[in-house]
C-alpha atoms as a PDB file:
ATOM      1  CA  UNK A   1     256.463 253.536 249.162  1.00  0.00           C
ATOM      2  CA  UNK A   2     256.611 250.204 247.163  1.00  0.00           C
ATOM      3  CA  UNK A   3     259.255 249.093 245.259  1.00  0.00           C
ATOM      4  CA  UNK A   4     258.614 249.020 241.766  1.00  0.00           C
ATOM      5  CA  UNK A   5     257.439 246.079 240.186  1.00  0.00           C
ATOM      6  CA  UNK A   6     259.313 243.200 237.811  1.00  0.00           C
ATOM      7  CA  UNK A   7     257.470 241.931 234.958  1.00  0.00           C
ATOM      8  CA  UNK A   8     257.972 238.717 235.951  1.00  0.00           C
ATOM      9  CA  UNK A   9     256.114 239.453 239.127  1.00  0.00           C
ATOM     10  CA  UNK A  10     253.415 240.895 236.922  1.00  0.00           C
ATOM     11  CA  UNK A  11     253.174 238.056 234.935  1.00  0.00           C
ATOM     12  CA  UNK A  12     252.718 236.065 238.067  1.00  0.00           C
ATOM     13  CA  UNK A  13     249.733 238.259 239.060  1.00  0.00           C
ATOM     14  CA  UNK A  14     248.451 238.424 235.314  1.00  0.00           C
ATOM     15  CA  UNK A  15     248.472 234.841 235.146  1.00  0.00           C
ATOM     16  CA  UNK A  16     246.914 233.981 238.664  1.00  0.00           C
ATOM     17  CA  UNK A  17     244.018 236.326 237.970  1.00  0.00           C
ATOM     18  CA  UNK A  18     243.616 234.211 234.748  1.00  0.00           C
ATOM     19  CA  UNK A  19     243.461 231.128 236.789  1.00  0.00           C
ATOM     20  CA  UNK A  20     240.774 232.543 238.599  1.00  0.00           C
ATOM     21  CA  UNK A  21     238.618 233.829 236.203  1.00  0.00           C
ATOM     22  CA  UNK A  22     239.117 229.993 234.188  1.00  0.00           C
ATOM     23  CA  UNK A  23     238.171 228.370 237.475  1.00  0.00           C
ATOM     24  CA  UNK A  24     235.012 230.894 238.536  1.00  0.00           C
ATOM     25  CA  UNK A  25     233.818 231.319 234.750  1.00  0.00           C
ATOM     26  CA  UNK A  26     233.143 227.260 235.300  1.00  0.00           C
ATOM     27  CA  UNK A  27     231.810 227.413 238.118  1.00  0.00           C
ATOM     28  CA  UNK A  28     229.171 229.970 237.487  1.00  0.00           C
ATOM     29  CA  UNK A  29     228.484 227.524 234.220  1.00  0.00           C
ATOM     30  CA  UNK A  30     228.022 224.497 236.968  1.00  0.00           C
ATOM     31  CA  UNK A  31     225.622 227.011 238.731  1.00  0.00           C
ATOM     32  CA  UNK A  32     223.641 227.929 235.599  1.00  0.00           C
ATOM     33  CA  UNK A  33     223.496 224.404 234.299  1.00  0.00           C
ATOM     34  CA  UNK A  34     221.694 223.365 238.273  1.00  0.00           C
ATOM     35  CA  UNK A  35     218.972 226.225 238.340  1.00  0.00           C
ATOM     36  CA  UNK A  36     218.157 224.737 234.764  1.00  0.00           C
ATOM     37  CA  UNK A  37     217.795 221.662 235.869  1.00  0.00           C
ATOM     38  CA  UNK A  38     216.271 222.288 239.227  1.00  0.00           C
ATOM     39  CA  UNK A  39     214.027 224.821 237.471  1.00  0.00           C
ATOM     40  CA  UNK A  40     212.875 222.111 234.431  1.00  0.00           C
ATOM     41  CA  UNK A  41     212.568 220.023 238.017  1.00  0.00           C
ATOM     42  CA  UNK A  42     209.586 222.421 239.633  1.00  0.00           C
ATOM     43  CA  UNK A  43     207.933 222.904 236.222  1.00  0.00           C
ATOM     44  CA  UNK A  44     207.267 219.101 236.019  1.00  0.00           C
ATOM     45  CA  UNK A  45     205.874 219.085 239.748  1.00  0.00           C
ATOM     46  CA  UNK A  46     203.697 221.766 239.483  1.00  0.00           C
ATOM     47  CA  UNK A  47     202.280 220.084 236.266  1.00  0.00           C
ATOM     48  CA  UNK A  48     201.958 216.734 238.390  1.00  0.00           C
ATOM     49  CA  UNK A  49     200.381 218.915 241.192  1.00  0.00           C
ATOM     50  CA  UNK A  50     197.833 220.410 239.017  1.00  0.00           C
ATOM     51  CA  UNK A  51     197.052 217.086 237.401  1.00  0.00           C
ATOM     52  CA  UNK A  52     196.067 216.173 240.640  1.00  0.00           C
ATOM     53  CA  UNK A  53     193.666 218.731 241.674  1.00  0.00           C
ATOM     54  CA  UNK A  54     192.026 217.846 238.755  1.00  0.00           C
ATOM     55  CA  UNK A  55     191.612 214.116 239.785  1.00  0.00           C
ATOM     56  CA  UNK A  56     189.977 214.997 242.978  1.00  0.00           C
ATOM     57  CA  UNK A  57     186.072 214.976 243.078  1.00  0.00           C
ATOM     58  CA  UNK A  58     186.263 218.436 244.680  1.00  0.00           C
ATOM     59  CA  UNK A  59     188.868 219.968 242.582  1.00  0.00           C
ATOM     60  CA  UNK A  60     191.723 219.823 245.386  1.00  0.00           C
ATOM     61  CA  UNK A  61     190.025 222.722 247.579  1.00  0.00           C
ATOM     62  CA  UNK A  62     190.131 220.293 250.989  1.00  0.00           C
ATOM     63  CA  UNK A  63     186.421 220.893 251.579  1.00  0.00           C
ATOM     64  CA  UNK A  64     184.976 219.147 254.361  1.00  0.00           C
ATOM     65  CA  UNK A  65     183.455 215.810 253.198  1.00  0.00           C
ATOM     66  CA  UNK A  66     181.597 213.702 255.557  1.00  0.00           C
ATOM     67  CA  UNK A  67     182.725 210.278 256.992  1.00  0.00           C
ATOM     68  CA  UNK A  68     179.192 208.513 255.252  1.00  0.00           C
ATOM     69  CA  UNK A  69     180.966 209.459 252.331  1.00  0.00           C
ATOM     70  CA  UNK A  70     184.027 207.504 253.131  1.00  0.00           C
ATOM     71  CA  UNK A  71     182.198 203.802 253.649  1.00  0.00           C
ATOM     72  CA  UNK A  72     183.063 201.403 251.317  1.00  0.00           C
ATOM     73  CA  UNK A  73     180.432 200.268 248.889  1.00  0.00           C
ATOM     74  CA  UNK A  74     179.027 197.433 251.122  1.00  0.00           C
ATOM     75  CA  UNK A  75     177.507 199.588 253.477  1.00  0.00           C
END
């Protein structure tokens, strides 16, 4: 059986498990604050990546296109 407890050792534990929950309430903010950012981060790439699909003459599918249709203008 355990001895009974002081409340000065409570107030140890109390405040520890404060300290804690400061430290891993800012931490989870840190997290949030990333997968925002990171997430804002995809959004503008898949934009860019759709913009250029659009650019190429057969709408990004990576048909097969024929090597005559690579030669510079000259030819």
């Amino acid at each position: 059986m355990k001895p009974p407890m002081h409340n000065a050792d409570i107030d140890k534990r109390l405040m520890d498990l404060e300290i804690k929950a400061s430290f891993t309430e800012d931490l989870v903010e840190q997290l949030n604050q990333t997968i925002f950012q990171q997430q804002q981060q995809i959004d503008a790439l898949i934009r860019e990546v759709s913009q250029l699909r659009q650019q190429t003459p057969d709408g990004g599918t990576g048909g097969f296109r024929s090597l005559r249709d690579e030669l510079p203008p000259h030819y």
